[in-house]
N, C-alpha and C. Protein backbone atom coordinates (compact mmCIF):
# COMPACT_ATOMS: atom_id res chain seq x y z
N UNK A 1 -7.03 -23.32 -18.14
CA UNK A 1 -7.20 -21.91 -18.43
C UNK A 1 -5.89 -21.36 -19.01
N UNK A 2 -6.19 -20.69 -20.31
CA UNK A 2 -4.64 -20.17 -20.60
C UNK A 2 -4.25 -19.07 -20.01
N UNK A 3 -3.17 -18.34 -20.00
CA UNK A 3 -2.93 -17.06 -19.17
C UNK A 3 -3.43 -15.65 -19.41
N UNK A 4 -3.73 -14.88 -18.27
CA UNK A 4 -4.73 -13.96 -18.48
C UNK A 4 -4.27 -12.67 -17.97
N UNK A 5 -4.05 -11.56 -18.27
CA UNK A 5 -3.69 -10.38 -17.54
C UNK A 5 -4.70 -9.81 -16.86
N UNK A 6 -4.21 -8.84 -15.71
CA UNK A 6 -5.49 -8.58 -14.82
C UNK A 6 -4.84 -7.32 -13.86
N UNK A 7 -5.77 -6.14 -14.28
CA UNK A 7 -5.68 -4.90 -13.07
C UNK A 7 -6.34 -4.95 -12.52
N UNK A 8 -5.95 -4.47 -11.55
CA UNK A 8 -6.87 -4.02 -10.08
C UNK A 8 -5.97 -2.81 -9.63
N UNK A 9 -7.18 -1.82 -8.99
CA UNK A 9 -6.69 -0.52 -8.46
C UNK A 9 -6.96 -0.47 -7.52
N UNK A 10 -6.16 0.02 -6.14
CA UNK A 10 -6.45 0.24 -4.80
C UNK A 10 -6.10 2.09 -4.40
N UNK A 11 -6.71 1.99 -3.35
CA UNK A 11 -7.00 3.51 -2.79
C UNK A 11 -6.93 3.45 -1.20
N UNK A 12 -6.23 4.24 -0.34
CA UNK A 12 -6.65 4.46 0.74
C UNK A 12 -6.04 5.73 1.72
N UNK A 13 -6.67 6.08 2.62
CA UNK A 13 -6.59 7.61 3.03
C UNK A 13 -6.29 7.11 4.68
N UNK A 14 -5.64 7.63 5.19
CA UNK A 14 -5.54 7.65 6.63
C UNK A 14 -5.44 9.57 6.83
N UNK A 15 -5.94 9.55 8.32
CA UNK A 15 -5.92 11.19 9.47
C UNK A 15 -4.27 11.06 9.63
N UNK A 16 -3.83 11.88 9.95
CA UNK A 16 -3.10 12.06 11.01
C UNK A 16 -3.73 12.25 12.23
N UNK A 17 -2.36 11.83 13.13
CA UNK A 17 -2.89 12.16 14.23
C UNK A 17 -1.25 11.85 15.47
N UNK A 18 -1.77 12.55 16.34
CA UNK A 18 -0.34 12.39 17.55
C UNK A 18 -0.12 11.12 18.07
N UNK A 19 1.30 11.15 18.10
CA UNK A 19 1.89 9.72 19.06
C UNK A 19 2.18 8.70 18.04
N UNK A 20 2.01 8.58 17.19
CA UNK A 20 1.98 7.79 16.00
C UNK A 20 3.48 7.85 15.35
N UNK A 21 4.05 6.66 14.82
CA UNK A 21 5.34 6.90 13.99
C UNK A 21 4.23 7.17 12.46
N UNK A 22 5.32 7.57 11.75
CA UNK A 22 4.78 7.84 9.66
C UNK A 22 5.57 6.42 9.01
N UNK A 23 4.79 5.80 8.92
CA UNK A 23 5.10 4.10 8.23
C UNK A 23 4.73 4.17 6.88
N UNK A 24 5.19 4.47 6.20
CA UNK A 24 5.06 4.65 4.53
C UNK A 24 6.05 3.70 3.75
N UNK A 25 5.33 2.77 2.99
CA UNK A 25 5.81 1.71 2.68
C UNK A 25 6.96 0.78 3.41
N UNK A 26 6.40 0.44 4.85
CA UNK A 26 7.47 0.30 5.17
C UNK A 26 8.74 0.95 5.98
N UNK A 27 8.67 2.14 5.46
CA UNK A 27 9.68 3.14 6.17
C UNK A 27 8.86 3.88 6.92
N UNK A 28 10.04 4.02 8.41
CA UNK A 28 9.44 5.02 8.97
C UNK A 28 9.71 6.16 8.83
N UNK A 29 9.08 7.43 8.11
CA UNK A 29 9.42 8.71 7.98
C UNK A 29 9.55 9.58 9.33
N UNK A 30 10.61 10.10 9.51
CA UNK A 30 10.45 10.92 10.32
C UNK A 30 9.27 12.12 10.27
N UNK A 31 8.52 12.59 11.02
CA UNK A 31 7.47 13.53 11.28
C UNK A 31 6.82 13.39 12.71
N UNK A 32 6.55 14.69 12.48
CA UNK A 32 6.00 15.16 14.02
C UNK A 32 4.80 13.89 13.97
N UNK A 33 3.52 13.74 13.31
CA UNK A 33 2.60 13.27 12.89
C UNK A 33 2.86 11.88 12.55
N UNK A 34 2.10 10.53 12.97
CA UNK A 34 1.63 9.44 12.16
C UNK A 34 0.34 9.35 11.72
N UNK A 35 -0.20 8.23 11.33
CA UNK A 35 -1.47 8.16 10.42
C UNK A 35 -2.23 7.53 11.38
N UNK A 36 -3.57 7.58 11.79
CA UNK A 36 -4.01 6.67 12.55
C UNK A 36 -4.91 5.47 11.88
N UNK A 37 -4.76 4.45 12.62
CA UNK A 37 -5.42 3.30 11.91
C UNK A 37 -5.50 2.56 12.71
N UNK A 38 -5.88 1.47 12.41
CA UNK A 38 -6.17 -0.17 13.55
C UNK A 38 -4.43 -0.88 13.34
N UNK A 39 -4.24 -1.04 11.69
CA UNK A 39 -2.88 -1.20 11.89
C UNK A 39 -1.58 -0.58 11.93
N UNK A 40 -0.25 -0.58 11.14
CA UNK A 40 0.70 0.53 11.21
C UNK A 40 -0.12 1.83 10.14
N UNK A 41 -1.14 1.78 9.84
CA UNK A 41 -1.78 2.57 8.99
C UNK A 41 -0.95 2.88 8.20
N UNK A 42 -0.36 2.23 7.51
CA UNK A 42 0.69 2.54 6.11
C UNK A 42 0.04 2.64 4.69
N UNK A 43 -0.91 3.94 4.58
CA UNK A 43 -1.11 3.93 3.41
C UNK A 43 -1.25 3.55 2.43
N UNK A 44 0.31 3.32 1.83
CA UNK A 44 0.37 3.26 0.81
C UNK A 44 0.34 1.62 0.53
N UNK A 45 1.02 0.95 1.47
CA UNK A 45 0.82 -0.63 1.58
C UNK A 45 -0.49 -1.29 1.16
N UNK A 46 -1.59 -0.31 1.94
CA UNK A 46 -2.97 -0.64 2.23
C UNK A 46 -3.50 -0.53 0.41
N UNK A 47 -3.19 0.68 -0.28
CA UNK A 47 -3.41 0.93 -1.35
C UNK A 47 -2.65 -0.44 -2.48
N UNK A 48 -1.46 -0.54 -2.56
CA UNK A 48 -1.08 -1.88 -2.99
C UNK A 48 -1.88 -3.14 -2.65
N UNK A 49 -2.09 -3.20 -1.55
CA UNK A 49 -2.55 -4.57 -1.49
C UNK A 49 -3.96 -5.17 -1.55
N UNK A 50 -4.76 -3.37 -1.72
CA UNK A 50 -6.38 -3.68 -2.67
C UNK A 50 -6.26 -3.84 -4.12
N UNK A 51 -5.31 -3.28 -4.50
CA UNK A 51 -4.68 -3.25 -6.40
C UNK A 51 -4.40 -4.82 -6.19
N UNK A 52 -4.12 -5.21 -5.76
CA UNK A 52 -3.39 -6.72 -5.64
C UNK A 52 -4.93 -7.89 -5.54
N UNK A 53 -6.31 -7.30 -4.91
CA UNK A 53 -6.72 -8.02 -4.42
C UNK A 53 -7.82 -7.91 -5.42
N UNK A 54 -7.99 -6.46 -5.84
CA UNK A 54 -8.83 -6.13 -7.17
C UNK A 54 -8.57 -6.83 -8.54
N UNK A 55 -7.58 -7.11 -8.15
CA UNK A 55 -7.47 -7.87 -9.68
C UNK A 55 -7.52 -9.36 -9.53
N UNK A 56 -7.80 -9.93 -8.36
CA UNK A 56 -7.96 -11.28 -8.34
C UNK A 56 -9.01 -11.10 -8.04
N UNK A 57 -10.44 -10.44 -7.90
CA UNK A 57 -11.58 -10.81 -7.90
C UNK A 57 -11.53 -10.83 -5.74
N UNK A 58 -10.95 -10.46 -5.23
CA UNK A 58 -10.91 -11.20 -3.88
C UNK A 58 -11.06 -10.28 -2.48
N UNK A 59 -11.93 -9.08 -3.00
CA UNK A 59 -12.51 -8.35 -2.24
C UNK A 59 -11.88 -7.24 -2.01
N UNK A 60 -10.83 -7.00 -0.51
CA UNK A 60 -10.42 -5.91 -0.56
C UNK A 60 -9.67 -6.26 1.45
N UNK A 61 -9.12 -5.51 1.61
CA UNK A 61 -7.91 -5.56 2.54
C UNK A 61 -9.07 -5.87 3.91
N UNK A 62 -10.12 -5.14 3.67
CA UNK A 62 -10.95 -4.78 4.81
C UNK A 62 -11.58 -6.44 5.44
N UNK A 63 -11.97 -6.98 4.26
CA UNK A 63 -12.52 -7.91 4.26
C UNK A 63 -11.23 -9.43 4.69
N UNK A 64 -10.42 -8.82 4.52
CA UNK A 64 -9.10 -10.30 4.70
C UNK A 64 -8.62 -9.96 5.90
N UNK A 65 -8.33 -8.77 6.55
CA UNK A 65 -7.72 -8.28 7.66
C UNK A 65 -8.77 -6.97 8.05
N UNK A 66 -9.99 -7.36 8.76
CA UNK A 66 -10.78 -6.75 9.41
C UNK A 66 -10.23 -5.86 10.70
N UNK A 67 -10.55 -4.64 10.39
CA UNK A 67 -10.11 -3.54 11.50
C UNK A 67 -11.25 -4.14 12.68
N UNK A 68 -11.55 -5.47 13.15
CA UNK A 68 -12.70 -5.57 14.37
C UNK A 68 -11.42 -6.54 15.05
N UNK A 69 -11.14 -6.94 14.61
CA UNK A 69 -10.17 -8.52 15.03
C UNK A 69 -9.01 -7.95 15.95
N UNK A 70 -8.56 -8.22 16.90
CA UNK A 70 -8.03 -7.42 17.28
C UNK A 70 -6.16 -8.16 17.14
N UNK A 71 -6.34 -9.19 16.07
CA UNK A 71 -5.43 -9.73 15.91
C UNK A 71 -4.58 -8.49 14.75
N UNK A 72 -4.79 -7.69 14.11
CA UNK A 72 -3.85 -6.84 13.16
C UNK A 72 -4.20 -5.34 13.82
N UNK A 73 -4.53 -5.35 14.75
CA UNK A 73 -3.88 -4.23 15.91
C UNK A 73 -2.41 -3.86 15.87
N UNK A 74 -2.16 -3.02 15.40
CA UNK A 74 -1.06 -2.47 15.08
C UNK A 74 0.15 -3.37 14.26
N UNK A 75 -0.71 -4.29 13.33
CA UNK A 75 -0.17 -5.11 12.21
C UNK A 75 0.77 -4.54 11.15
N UNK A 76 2.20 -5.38 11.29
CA UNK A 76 2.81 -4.48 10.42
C UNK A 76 2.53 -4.69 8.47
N UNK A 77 2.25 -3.69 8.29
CA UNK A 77 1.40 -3.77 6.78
C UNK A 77 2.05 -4.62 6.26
N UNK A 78 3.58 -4.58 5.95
CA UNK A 78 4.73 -5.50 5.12
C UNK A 78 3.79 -6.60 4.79
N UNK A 79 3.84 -7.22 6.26
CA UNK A 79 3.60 -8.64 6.84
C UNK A 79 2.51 -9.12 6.28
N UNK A 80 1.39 -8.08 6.19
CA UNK A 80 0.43 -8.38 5.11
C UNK A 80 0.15 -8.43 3.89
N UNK A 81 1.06 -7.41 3.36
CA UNK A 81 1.43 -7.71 1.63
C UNK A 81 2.01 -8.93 1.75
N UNK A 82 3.12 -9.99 2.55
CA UNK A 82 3.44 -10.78 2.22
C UNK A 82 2.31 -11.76 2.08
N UNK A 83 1.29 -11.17 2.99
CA UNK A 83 -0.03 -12.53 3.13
C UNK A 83 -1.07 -12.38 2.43
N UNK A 84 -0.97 -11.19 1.12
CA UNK A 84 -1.33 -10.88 0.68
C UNK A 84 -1.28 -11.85 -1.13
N UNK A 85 0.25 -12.04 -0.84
CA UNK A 85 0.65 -12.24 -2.13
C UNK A 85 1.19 -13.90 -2.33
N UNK A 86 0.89 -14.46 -0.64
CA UNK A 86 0.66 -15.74 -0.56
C UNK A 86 -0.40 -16.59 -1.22
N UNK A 87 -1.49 -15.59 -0.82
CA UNK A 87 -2.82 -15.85 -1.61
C UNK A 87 -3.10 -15.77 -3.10
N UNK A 88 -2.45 -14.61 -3.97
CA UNK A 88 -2.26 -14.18 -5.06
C UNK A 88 -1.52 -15.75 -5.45
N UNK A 89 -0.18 -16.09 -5.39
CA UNK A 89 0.37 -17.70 -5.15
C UNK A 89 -0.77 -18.07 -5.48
N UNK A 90 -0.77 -18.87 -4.53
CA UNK A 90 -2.00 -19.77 -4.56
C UNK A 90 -3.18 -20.19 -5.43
N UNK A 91 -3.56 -18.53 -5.64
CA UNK A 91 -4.90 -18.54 -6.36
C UNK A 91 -4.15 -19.08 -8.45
N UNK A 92 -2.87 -18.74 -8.54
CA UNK A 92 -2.01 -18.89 -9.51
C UNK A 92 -1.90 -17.51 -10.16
N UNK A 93 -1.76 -16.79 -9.20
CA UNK A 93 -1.04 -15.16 -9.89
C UNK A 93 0.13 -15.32 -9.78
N UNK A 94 0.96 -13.95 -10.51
CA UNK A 94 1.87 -13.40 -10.43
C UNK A 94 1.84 -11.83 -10.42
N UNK A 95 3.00 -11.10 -10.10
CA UNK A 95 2.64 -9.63 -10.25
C UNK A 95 3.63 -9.56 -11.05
N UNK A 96 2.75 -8.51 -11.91
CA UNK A 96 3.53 -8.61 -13.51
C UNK A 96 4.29 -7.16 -12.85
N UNK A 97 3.36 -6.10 -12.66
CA UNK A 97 3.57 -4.35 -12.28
C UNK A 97 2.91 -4.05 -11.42
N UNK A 98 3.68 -2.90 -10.48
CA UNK A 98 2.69 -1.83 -9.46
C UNK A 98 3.23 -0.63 -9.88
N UNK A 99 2.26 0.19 -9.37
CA UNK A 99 2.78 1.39 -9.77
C UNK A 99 1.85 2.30 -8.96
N UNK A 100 2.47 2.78 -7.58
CA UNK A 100 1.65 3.63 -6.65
C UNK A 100 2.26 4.89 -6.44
N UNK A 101 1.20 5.65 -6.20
CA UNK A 101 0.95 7.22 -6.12
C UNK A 101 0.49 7.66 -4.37
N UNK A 102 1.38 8.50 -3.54
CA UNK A 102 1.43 8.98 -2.72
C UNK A 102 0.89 10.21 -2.88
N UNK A 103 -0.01 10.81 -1.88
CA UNK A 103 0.07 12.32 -2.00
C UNK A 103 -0.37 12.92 -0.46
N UNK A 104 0.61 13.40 -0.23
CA UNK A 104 1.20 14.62 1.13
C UNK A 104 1.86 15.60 0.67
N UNK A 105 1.18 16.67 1.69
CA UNK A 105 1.56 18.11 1.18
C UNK A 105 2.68 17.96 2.17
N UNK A 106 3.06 17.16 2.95
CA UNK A 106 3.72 17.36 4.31
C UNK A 106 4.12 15.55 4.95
N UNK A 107 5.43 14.94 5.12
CA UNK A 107 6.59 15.69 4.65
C UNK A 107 7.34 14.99 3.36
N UNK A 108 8.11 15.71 3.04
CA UNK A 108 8.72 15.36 1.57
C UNK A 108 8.86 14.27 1.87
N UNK A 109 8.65 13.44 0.67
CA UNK A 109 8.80 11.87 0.57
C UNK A 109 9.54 11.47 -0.50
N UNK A 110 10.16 12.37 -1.43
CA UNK A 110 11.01 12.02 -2.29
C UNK A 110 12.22 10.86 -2.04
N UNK A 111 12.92 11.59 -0.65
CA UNK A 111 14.17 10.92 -0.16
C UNK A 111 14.32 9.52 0.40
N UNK A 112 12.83 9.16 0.34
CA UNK A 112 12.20 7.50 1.00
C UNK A 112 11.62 6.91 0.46
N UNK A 113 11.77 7.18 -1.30
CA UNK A 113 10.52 6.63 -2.27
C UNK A 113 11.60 5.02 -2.90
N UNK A 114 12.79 5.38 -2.91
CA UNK A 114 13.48 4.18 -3.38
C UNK A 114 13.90 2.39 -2.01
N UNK A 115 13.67 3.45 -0.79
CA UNK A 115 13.48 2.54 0.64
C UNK A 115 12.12 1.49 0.06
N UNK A 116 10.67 2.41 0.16
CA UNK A 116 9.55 2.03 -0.06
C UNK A 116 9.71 1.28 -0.76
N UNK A 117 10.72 1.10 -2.27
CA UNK A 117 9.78 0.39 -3.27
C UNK A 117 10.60 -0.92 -2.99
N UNK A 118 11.43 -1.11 -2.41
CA UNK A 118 12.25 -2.35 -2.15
C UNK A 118 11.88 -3.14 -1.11
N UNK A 119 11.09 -2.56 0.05
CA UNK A 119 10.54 -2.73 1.22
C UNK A 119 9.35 -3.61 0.37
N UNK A 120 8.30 -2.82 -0.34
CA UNK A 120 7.58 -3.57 -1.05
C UNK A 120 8.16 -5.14 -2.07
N UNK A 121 8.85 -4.45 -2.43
CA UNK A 121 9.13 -5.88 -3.52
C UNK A 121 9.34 -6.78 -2.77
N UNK A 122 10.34 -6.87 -2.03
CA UNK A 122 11.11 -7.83 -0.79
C UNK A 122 9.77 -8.36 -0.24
N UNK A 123 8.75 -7.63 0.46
CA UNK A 123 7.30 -8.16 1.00
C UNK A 123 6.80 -9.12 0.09
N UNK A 124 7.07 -8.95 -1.17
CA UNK A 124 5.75 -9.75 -2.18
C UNK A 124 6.73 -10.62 -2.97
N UNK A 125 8.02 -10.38 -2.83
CA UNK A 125 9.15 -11.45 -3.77
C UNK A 125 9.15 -11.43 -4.79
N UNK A 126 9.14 -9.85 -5.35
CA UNK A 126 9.40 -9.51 -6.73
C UNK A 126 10.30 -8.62 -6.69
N UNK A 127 11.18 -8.82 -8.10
CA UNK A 127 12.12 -7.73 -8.56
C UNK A 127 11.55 -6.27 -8.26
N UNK A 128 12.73 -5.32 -7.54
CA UNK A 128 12.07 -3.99 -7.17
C UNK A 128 11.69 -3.52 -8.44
N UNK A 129 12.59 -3.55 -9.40
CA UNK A 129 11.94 -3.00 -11.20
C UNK A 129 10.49 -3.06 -11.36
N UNK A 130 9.92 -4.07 -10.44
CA UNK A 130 8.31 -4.09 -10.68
C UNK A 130 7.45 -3.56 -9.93
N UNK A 131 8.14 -2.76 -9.07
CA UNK A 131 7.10 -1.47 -8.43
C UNK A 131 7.73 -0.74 -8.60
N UNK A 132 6.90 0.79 -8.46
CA UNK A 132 7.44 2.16 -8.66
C UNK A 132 6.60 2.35 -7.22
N UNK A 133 6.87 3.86 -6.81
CA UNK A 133 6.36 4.20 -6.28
C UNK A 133 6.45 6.26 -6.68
N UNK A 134 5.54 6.91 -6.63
CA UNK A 134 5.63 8.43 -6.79
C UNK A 134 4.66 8.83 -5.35
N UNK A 135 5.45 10.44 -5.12
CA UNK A 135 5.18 10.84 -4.31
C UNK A 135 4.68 12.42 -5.00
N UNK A 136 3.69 13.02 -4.40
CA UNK A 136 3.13 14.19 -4.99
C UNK A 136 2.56 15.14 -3.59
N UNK A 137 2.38 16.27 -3.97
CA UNK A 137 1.67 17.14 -2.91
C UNK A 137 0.63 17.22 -3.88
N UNK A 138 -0.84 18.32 -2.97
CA UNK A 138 -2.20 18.27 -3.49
C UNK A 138 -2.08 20.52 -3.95
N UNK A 139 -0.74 20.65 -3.74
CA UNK A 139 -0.78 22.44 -3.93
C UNK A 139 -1.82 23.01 -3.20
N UNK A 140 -1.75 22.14 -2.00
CA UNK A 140 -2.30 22.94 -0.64
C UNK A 140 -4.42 22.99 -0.71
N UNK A 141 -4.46 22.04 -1.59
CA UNK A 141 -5.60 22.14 -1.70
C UNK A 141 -6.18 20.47 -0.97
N UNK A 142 -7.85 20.94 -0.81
CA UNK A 142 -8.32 19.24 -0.12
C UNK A 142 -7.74 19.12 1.37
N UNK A 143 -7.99 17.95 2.23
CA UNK A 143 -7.96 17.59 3.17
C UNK A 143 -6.23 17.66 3.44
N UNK A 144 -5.44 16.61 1.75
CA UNK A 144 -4.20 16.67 2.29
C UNK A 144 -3.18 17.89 2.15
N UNK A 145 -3.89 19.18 1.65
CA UNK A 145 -3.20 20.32 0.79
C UNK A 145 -3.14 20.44 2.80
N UNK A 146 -4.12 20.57 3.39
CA UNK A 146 -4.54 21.18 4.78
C UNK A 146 -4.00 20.57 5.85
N UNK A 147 -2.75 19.60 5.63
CA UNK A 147 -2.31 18.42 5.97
C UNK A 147 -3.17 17.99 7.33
N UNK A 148 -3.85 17.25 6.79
CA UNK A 148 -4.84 16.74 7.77
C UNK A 148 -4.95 15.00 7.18
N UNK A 149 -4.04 14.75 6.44
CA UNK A 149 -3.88 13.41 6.11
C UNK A 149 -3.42 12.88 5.13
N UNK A 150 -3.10 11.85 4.78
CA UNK A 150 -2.24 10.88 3.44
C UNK A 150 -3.38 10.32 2.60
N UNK A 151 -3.39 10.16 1.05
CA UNK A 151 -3.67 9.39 0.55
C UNK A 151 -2.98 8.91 -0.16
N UNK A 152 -3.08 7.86 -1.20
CA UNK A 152 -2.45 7.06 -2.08
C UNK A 152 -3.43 6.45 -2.88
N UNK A 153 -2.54 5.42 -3.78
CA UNK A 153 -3.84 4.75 -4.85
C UNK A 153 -2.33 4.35 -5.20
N UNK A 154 -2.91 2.80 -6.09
CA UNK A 154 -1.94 2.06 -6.68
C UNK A 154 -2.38 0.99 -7.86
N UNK A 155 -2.09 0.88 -8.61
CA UNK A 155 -2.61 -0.34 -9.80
C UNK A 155 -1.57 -1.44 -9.59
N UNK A 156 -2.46 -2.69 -9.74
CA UNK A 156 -0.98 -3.80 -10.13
C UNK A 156 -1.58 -4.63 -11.28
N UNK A 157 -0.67 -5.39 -12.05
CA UNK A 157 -1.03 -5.57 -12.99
C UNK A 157 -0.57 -7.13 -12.49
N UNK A 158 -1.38 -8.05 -13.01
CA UNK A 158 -0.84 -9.68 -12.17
C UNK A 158 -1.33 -10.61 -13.58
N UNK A 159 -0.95 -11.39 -13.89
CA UNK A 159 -0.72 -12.46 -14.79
C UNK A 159 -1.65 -13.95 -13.83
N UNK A 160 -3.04 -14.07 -14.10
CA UNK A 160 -3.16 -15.40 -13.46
C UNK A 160 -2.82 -16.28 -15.08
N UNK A 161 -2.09 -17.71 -14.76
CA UNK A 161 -1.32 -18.89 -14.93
C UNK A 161 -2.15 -20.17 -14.76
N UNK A 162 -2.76 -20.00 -13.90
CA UNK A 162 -3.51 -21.51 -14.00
C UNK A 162 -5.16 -21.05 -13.15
């Protein structure tokens, strides 16, 4: 097979909710509020690593690390982009680009967007140059304007090789 470029886009939304740390890419943000989930509910991780899985044809986060198992009970996301991108390996990808989109009205995430994207690269063993990460509010509109929760979305762009 000669070499082939390939997107895939991921999406995912977590609640807030009490008692919880804010695990956003990796970092823990300080806030009253974390996200609730089965694992560190890190968003934006979760969103990367369906972009990652969408473009290899290979389902989706839910399906590789099932919220029933009680083995990724409070799984740290990283750990799964790395096992994420083991597979990507394997299958003969590479990640060419990411490029993910945060959005919380609540709390600023500007000051933790360059943590995130290195946290990521380091997870998947790519140059940080090959993720971005942006952070946005919703201008108080929707679920997250009402801060009642995080979403994100992310594209990656991967090169399968063989």
């Amino acid at each position: 097979m000669s070499a082939a470029l390939r997107v895939g886009h991921g999406y995912d939304v977590h609640a807030f909710c009490e008692g919880r740390p804010l695990i956003l890419g990796g970092v823990n943000v300080p806030s009253e509020r974390g996200l609730d989930g089965h694992s560190d509910a890190d968003v934006l991780v979760h969103a990367l690593m369906d972009a990652i899985l969408g473009a290899m044809r290979a389902g989706d986060i839910g399906q590789l690390f099932p919220d029933t198992d009680p083995a990724y009970e409070g799984a740290d996301s990283l750990v799964l982009l790395s096992e994420v991108m083991m597979l990507a390996r394997e299958r003969g990808y590479q990640l060419v680009d990411a490029d993910c989109t945060i959005a919380a009205q609540e709390p600023r995430l500007a000051p933790y967007r360059e943590q995130m994207r290195q946290n990521m690269a380091k997870a998947m063993g790519v140059p940080v140059e090959s993720v971005g990460v942006k952070a946005t509010t919703t201008e108080h509109l929707g679920f997250v304007g009402r801060k009642e929760g995080i979403e994100a979305w992310s594209v990656a762009l991967m090169l399968k090789t063989r």
